[in-house]
Structures are given as structure tokens and as C-alpha cells.
N, C-alpha and C. Protein backbone atom coordinates (compact mmCIF):
# COMPACT_ATOMS: atom_id res chain seq x y z
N UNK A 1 25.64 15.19 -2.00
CA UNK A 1 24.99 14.19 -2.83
C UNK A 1 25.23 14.52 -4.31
N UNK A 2 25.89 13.63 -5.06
CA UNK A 2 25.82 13.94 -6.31
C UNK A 2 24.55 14.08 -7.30
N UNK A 3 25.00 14.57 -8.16
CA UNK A 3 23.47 14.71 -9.35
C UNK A 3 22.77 13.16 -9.44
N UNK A 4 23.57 12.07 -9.55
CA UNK A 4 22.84 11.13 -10.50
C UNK A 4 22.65 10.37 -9.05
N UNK A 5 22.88 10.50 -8.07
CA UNK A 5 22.07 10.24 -6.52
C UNK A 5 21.17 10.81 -6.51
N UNK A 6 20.75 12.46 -6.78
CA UNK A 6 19.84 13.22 -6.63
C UNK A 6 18.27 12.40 -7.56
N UNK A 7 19.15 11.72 -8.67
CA UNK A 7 18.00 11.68 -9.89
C UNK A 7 17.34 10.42 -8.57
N UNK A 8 18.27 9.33 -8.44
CA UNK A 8 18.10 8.37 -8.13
C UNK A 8 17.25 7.83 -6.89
N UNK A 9 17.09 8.98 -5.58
CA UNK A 9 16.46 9.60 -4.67
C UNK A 9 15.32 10.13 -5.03
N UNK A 10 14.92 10.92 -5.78
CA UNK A 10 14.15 12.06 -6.00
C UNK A 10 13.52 11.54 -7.03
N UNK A 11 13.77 11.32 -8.55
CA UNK A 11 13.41 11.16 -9.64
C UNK A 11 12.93 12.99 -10.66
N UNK A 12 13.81 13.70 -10.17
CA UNK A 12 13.89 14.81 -10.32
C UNK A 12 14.77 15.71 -10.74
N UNK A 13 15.10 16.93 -11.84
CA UNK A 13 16.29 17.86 -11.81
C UNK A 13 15.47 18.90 -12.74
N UNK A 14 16.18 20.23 -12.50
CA UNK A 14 15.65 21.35 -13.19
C UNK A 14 17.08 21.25 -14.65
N UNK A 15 16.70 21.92 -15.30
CA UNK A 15 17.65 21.46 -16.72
C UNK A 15 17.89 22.76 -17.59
N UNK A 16 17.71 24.34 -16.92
CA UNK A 16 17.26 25.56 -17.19
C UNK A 16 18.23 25.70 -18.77
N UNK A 17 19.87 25.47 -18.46
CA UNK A 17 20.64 25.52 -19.11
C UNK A 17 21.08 25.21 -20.88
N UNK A 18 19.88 24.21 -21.30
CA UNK A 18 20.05 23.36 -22.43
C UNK A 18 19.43 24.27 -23.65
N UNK A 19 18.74 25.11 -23.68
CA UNK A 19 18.32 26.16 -24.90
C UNK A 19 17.99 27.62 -24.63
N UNK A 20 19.20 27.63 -25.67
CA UNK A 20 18.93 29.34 -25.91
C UNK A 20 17.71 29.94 -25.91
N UNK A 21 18.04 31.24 -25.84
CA UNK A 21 16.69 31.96 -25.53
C UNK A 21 16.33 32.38 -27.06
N UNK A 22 17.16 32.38 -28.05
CA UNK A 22 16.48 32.05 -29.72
C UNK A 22 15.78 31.08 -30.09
N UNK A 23 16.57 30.35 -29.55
CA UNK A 23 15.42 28.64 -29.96
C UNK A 23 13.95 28.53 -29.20
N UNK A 24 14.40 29.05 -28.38
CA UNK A 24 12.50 29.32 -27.23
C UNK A 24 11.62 30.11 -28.14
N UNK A 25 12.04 31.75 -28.77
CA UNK A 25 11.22 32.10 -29.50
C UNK A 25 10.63 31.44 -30.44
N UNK A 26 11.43 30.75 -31.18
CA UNK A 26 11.18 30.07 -32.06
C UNK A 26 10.57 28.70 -31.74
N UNK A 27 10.44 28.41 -30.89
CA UNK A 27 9.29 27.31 -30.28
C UNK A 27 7.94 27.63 -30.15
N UNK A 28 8.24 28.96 -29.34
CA UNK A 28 6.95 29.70 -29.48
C UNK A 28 5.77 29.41 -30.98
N UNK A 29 6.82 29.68 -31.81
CA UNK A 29 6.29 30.26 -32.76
C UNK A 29 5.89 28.67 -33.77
N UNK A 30 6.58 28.23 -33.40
CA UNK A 30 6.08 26.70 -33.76
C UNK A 30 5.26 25.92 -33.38
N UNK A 31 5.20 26.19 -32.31
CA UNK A 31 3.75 25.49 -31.15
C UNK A 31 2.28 26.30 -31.71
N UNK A 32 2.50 27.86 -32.26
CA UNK A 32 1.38 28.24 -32.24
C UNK A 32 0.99 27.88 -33.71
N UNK A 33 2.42 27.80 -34.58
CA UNK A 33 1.77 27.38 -36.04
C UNK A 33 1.37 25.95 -36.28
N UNK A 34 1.06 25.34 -35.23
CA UNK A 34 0.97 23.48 -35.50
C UNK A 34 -0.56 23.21 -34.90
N UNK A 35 -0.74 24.64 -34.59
CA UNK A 35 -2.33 24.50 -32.99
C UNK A 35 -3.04 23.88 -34.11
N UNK A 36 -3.69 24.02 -34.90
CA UNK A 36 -4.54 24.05 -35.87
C UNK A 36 -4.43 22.22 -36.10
N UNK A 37 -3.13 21.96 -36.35
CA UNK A 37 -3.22 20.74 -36.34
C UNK A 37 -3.01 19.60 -34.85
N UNK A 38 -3.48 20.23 -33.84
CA UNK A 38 -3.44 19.56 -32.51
C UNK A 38 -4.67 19.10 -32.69
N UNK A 39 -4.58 17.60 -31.91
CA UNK A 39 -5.62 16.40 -32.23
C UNK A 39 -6.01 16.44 -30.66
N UNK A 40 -7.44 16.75 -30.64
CA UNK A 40 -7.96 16.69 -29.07
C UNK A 40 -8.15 15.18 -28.16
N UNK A 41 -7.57 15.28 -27.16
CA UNK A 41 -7.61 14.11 -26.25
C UNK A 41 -8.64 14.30 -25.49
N UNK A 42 -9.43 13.16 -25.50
CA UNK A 42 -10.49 13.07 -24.09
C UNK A 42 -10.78 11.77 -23.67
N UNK A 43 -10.44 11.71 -22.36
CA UNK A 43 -10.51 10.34 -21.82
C UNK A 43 -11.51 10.48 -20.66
N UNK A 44 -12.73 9.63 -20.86
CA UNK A 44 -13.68 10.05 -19.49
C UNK A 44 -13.64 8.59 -18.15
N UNK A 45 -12.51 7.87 -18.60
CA UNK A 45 -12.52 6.43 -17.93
C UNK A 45 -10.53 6.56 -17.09
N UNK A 46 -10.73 5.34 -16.40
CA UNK A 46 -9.49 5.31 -15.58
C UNK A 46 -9.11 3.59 -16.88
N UNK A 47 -7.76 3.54 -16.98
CA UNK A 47 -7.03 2.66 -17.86
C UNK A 47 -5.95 2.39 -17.24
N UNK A 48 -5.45 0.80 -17.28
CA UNK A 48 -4.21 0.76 -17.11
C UNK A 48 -4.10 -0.20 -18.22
N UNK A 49 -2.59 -0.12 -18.64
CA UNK A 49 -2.18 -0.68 -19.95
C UNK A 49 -0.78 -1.60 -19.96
N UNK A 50 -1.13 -2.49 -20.86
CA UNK A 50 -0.10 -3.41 -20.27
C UNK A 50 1.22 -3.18 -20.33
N UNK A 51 1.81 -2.42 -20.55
CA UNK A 51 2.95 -1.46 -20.54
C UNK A 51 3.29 -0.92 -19.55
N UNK A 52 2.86 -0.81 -18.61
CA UNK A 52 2.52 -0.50 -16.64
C UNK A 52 2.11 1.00 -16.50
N UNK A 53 2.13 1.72 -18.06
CA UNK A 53 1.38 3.09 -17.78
C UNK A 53 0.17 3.16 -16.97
N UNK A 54 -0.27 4.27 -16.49
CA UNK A 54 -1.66 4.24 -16.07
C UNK A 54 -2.39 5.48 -16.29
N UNK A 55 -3.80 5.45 -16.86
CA UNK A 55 -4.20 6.77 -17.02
C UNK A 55 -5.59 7.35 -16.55
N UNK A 56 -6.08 8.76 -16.29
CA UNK A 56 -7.37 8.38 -15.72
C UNK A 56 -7.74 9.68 -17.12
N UNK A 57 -9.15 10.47 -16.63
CA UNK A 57 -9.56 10.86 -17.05
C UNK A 57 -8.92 12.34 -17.49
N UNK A 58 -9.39 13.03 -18.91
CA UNK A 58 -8.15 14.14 -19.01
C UNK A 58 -9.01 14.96 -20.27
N UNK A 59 -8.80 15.78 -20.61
CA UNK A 59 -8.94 16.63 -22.24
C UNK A 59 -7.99 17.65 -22.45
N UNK A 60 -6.98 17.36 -23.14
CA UNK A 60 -6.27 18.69 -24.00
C UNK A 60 -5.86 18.03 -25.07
N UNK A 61 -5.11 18.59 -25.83
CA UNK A 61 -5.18 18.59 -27.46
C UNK A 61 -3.15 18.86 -27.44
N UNK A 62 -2.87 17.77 -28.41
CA UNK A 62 -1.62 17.59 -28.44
C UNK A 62 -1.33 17.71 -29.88
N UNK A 63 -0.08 17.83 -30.24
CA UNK A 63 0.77 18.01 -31.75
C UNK A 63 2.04 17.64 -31.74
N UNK A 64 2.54 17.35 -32.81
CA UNK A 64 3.74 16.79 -33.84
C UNK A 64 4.37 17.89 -33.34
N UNK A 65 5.97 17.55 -33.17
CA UNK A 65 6.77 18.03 -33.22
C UNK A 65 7.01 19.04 -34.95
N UNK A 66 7.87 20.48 -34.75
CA UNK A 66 7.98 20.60 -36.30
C UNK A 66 9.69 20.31 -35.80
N UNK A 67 10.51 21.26 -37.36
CA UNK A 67 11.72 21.00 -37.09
C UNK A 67 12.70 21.85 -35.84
N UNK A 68 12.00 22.81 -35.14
CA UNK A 68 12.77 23.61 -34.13
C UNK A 68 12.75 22.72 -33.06
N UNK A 69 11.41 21.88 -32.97
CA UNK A 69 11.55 21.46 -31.67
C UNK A 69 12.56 19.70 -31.76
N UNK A 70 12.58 19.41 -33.25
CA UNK A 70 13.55 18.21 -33.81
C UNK A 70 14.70 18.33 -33.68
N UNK A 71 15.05 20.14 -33.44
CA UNK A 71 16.68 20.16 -33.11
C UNK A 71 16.84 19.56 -31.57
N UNK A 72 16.00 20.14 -30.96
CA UNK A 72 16.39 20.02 -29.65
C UNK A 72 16.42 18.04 -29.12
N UNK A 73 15.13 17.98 -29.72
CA UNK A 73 14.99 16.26 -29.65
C UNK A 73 16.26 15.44 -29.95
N UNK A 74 17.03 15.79 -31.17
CA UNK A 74 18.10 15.05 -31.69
C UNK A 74 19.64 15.58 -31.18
N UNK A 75 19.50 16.58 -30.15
CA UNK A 75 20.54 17.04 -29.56
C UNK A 75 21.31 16.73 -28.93
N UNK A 76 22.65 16.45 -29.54
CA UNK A 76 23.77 16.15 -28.68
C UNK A 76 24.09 16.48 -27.24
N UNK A 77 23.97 17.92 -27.11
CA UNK A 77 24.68 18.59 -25.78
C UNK A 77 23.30 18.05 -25.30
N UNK A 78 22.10 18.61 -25.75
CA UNK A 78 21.10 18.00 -24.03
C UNK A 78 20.43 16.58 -23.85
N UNK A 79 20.88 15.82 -25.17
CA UNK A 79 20.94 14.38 -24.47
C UNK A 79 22.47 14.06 -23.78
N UNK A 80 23.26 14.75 -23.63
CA UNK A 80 24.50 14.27 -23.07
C UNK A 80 24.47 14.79 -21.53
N UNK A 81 23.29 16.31 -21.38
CA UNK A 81 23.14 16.77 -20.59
C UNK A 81 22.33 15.77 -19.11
N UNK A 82 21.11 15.48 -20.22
CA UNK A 82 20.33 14.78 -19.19
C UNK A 82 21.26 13.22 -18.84
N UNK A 83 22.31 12.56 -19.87
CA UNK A 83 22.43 11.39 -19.33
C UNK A 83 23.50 11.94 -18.25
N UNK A 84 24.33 12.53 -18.04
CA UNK A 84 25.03 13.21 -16.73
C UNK A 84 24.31 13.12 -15.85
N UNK A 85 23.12 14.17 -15.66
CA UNK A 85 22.87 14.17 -14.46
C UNK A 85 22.19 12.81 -13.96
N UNK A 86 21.56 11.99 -14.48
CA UNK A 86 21.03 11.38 -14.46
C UNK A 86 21.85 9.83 -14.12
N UNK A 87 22.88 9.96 -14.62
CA UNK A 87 23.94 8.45 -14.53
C UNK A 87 23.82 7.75 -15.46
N UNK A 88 22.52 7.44 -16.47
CA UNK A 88 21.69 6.70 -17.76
C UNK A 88 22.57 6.88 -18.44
N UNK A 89 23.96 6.41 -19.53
CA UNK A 89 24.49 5.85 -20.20
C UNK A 89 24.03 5.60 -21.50
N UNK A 90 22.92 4.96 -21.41
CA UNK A 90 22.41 4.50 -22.58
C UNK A 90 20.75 4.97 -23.08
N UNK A 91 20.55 6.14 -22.50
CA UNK A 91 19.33 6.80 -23.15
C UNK A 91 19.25 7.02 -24.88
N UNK A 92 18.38 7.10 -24.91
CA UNK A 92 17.90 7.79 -26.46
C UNK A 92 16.74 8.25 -26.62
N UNK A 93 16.94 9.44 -27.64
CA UNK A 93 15.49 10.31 -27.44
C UNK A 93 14.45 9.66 -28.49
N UNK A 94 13.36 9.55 -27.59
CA UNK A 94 11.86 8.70 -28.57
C UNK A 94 11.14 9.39 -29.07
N UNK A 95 10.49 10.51 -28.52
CA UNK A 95 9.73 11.34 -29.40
C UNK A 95 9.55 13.11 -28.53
N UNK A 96 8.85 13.77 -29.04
CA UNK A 96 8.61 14.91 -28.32
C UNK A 96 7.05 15.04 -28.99
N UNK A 97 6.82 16.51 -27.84
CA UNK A 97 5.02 16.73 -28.43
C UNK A 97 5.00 17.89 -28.15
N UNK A 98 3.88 19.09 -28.49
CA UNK A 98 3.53 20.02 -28.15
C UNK A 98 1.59 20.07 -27.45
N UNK A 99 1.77 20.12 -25.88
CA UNK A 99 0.49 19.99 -24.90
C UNK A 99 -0.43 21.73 -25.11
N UNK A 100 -0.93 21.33 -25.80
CA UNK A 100 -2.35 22.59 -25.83
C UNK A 100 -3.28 22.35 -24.58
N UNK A 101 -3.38 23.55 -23.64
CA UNK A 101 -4.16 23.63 -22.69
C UNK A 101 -5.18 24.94 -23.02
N UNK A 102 -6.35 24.75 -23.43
CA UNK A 102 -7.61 25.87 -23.37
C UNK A 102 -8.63 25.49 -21.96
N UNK A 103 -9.11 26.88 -22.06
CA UNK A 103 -9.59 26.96 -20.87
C UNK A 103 -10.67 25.80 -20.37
N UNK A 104 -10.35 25.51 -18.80
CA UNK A 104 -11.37 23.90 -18.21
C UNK A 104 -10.36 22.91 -18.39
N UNK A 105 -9.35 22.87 -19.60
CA UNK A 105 -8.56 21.82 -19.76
C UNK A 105 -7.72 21.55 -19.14
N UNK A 106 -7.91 19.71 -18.86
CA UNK A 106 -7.00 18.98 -17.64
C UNK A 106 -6.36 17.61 -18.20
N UNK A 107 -5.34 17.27 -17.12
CA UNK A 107 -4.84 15.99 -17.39
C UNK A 107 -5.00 15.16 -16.17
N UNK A 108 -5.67 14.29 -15.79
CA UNK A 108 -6.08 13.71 -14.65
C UNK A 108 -4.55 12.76 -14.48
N UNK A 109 -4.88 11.94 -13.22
CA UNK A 109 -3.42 11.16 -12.83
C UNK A 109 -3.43 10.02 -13.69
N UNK A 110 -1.90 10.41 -13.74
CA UNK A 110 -1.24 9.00 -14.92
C UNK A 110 0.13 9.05 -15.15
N UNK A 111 0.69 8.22 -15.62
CA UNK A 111 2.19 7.76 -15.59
C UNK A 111 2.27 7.74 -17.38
N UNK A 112 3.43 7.95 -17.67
CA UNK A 112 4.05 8.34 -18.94
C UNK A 112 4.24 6.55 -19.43
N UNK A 113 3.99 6.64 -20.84
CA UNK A 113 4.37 5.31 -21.52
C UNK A 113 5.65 4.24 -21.24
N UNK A 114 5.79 3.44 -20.68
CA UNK A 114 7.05 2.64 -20.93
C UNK A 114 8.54 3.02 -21.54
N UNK A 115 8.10 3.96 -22.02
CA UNK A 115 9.78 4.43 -22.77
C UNK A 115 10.10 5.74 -21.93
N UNK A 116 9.32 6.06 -21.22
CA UNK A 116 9.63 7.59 -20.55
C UNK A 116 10.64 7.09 -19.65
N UNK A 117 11.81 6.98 -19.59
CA UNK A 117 12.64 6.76 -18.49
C UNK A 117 12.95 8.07 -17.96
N UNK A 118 13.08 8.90 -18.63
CA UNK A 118 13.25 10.39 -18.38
C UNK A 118 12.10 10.86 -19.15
N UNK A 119 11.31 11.86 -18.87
CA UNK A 119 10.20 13.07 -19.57
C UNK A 119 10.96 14.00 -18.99
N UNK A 120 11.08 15.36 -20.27
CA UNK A 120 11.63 16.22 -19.76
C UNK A 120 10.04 17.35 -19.97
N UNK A 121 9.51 18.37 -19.40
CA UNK A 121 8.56 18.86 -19.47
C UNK A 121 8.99 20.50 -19.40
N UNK A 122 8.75 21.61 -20.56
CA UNK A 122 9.29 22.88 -20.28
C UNK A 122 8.36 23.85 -20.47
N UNK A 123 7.74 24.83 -20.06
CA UNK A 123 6.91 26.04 -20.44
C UNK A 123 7.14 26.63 -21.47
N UNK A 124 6.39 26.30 -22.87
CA UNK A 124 6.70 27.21 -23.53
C UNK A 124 5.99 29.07 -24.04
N UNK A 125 4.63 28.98 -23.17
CA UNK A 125 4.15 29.68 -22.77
C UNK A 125 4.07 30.17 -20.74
N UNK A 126 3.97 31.18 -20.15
CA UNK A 126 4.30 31.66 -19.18
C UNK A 126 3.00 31.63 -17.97
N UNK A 127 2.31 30.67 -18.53
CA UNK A 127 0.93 30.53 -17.79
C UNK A 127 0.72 29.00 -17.29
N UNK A 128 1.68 28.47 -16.96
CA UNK A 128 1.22 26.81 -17.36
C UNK A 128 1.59 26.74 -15.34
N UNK A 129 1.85 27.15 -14.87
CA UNK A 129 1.42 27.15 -12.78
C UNK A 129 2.62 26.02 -13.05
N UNK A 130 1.54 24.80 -12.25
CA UNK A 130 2.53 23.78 -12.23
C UNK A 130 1.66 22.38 -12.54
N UNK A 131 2.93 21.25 -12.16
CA UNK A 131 1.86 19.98 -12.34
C UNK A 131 2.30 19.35 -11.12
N UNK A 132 0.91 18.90 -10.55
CA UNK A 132 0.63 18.32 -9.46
C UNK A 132 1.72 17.10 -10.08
N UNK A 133 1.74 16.40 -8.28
CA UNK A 133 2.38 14.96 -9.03
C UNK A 133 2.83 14.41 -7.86
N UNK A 134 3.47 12.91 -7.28
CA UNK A 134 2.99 12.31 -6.38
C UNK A 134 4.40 11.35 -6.21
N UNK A 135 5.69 12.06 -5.90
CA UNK A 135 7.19 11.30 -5.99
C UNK A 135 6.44 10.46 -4.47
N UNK A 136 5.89 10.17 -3.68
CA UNK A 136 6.13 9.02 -2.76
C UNK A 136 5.24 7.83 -3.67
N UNK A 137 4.37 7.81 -4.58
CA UNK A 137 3.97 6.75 -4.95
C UNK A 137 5.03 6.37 -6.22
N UNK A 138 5.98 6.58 -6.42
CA UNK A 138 7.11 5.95 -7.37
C UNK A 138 7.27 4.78 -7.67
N UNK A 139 7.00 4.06 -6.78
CA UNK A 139 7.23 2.22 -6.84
C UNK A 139 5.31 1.87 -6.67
N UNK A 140 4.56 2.90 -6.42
CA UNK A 140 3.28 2.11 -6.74
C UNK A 140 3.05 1.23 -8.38
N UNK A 141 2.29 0.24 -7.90
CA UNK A 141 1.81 -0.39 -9.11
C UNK A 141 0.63 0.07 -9.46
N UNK A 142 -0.07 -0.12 -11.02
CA UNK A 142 -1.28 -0.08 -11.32
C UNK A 142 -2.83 0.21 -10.24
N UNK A 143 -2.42 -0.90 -9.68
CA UNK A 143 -3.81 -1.94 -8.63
C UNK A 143 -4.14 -0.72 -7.90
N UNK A 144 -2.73 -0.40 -7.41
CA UNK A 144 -2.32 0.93 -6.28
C UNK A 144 -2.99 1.98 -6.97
N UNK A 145 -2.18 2.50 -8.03
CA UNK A 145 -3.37 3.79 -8.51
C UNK A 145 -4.44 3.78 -8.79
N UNK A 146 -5.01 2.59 -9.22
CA UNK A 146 -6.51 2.60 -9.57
C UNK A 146 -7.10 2.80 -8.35
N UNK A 147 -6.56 2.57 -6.60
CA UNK A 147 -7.44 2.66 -5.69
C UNK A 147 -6.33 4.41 -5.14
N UNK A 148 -5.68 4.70 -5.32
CA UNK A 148 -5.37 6.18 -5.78
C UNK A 148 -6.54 6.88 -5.93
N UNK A 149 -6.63 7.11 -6.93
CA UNK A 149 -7.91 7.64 -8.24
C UNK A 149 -9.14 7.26 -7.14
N UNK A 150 -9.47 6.30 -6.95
CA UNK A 150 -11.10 5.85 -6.40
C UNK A 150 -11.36 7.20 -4.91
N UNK A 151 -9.92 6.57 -4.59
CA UNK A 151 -9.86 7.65 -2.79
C UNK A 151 -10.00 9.36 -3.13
N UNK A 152 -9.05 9.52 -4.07
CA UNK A 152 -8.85 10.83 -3.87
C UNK A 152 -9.27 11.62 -5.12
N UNK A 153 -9.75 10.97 -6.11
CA UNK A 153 -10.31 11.52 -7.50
C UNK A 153 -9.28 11.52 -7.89
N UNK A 154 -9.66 12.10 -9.53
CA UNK A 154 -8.27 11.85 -10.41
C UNK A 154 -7.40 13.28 -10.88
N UNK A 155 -8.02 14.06 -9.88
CA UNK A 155 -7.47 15.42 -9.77
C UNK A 155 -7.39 16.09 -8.00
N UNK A 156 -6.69 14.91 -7.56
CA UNK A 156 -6.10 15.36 -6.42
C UNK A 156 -5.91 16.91 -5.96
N UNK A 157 -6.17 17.61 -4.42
CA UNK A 157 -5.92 19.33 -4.77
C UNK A 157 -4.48 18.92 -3.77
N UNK A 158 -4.41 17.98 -2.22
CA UNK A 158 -3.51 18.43 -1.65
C UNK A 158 -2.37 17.95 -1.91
N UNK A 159 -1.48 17.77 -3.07
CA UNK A 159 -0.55 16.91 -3.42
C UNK A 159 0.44 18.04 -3.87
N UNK A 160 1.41 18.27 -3.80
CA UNK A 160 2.60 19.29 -4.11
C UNK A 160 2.02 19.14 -5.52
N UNK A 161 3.07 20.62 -5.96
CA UNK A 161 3.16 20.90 -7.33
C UNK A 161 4.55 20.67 -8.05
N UNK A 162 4.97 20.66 -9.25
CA UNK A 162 6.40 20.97 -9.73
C UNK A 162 6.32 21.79 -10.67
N UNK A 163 6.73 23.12 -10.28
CA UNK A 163 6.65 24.27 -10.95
C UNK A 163 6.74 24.42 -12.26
N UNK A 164 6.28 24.85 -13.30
CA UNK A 164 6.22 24.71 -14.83
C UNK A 164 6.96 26.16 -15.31
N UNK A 165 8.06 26.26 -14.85
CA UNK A 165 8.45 27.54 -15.38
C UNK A 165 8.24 28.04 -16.76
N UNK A 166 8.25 29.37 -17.13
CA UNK A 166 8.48 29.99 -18.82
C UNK A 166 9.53 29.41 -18.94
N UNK A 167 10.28 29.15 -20.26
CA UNK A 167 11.18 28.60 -20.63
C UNK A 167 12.19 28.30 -20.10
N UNK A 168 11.38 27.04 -18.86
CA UNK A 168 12.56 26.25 -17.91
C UNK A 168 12.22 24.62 -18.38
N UNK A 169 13.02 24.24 -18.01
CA UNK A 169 12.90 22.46 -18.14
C UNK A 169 13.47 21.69 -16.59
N UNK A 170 12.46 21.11 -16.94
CA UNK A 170 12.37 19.83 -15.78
C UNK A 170 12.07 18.50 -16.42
N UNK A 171 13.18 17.55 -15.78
CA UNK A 171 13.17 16.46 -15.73
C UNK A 171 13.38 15.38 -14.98
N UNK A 172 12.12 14.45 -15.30
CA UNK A 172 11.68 13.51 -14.01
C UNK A 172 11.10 11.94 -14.40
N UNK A 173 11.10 11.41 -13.57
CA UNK A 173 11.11 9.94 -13.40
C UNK A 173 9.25 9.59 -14.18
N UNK A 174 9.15 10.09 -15.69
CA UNK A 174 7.94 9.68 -15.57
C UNK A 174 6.54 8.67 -15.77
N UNK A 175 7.44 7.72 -16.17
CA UNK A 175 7.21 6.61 -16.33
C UNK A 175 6.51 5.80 -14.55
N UNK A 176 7.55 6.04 -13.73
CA UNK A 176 7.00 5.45 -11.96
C UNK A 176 6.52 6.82 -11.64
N UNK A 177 6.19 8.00 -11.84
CA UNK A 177 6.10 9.13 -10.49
C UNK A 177 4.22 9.56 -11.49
N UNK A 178 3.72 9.41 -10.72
CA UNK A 178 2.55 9.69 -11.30
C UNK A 178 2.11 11.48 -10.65
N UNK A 179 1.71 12.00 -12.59
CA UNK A 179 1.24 13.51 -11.84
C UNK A 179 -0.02 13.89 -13.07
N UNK A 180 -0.24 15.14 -12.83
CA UNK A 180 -1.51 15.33 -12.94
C UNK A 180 -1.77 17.03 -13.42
N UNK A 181 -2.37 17.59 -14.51
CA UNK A 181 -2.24 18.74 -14.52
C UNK A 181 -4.18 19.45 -13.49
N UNK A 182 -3.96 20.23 -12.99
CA UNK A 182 -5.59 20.73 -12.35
C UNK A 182 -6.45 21.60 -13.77
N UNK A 183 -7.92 21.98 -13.88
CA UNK A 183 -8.15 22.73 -14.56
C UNK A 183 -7.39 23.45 -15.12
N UNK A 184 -7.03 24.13 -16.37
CA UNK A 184 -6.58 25.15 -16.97
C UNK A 184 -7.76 26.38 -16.64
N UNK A 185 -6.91 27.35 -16.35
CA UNK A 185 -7.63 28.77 -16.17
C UNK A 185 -7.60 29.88 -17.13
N UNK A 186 -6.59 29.63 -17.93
CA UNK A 186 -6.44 30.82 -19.05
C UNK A 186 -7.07 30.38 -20.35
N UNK A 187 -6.53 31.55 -21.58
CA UNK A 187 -7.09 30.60 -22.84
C UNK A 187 -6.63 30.01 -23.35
N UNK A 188 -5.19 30.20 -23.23
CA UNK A 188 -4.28 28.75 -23.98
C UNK A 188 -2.87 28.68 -23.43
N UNK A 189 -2.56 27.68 -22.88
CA UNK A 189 -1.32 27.29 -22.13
C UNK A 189 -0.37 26.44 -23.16
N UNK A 190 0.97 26.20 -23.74
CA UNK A 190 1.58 25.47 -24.59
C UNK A 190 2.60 24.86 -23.27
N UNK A 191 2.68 23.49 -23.11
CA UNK A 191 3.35 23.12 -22.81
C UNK A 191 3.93 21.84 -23.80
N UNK A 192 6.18 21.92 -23.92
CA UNK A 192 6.47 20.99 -24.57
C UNK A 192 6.80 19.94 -23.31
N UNK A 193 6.90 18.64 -24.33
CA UNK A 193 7.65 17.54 -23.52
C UNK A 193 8.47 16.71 -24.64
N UNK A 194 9.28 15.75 -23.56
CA UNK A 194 10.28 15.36 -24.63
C UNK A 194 10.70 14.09 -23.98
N UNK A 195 10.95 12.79 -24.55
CA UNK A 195 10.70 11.27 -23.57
C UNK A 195 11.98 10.87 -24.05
N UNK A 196 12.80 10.55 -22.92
CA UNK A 196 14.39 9.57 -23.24
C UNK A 196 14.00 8.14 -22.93
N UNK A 197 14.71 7.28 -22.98
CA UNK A 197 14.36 5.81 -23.22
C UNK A 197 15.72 5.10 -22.81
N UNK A 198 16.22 4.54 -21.89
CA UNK A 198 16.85 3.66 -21.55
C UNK A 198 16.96 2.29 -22.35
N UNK A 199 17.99 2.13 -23.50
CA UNK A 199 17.96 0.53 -24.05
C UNK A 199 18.83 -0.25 -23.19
């Protein structure tokens, strides 16, 4: 099976290859100098939006990209990377973020904004487990997750995980594949992400 069958099947690929292990330090070190300015999220309701995202209940605290993580965003080799495996032709990168997880902190089930044709999601700290997440509901609609959420809460336990490696990357379908982070257990977890866009 080729790669861009694999994406197309699955909505899935690991992406280990795309940054040096200099540029990771230096992510590190950017994620921790921006904490201060991470804006806390808390959502205590289930939403769907007319954009076909869907979101339920959640709290962690997110931030601006600085310029280390702008190299990678505006990058030739790993936007050329992900449109390979992927078959996508005509991606372009929309934005990136840096995910602050302190301890109790969760992301309940929900689907990535309309432009996520690809989310790429990488550990930039070595504590982040994994994120739950739910590749057979891919083609669910809204209606569907909202009675999702009602059945099984919005922090599902028996649903696979997708491993959040230390400075690995994964990328996946996240716009249709709805997932979910469980409690945070430590004191602070950094996870980046990074959204391609199909025009």
C-alpha cells in the first residue's frame, strides 16, 4: 500500500524525520518563554459550529507561535514532506500553536477547525502519553457526535490512543477524526501543533 493510500485509509502517518534535534531544543525553549503569555481555554458546554468542527468540554491554555516554531510552519522540505505522503498537492500551512497542559488539564472530544486538512501534532515535552481519538467515526457528522459525547462522556477511557512521542510528529485527518486529550497528570506538558489546508 502506498503512503498516500495509507493517509487515505487511515487518516494517519508518523513524520519523525522533518526536524532536527537543534530546532527541538530550541522549541523547547520557546514554548517555555511564551507560557506566560498562554491564554487559558475553558469550555464547560458541548458546541458544534458551522464550519462542521465540533467541540465539547476542555481547559488548557494555548500560545502564539514565536519565530523557531515560524521556521518550521513556513517550511519547504516539511510542507513538501507532508504533501507526499499524503497525495494533497495543494496544501498550505495556516497557522501553528503551542498546547500548555498543567496538572487536571484536559481536552474533551472535538474535531479541528475547517482548515485542518492535515494537523500535524508533536511532543515537545516528554510527558504528553497520548491522545485518545476515534479513526472509525471519520465520516461521522455533528448530530453523531453530539449523541457520541451524551453516550460515552466527553472523555471517553476505552477508545485507543495515538502515541504523543518526545520530539516525534504525527499527522492526521483532523478536521473528520475526532480525539480527545484524558486528564493531565504532571505539572506541565507542552504540546505543538501545526494545521495544513487544502485550497
Amino acid at each position: 500500500m502506498s503512503t498516500t493510500e495509507v493517509w487515505k485509509k487511515d487518516g494517519f502517518f508518523s513524520l519523525d524525520e522533518v526536524i532536527d534535534k537543534e530546532v527541538w531544543d530550541k522549541l523547547l525553549e520557546e514554548a517555555l518563554s511564551l507560557r506566560d503569555d498562554a491564554v487559558t481555554v475553558e469550555r464547560e458546554t458541548t458546541v458544534t459550529r458551522r464550519d462542521g468542527s465540533f467541540a465539547s468540554p476542555a481547559r488548557y491554555s494555548v500560545a502564539r507561535i514565536g519565530p523557531v516554531f515560524e521556521g518550521i510552519l513556513r517550511s519547504r522540505d516539511v510542507l513538501g514532506a507532508v504533501r507526499e505522503r499524503t497525495g494533497i498537492g495543494r496544501l498550505i500551512p495556516v497557522r501553528g500553536g503551542y498546547n500548555y497542559y498543567e496538572h487536571g488539564d484536559f481536552m474533551g472530544v472535538h474535531r479541528d477547525e475547517i482548515r485542518a486538512t492535515v494537523t500535524l501534532t508533536f511532543g515537545i515535552t516528554d510527558n504528553l502519553g497520548e491522545t485518545s481519538w476515534s479513526p472509525d467515526l471519520r465520516t461521522a457528522n455533528s448530530k453523531q457526535l453530539v449523541e457520541f459525547v451524551k453516550t460515552k462522556g466527553h472523555l471517553p477511557v476505552e477508545h485507543p490512543g495515538m502515541p504523543i512521542g518526545h520530539r516525534s510528529v504525527n499527522a492526521f485527518d483532523g478536521y473528520n477524526i475526532p480525539h480527545w486529550r484524558m486528564p493531565f497528570e504532571e505539572d506541565l506538558g507542552i504540546l505543538g501543533n501545526l494545521i495544513y489546508f487544502e485550497l
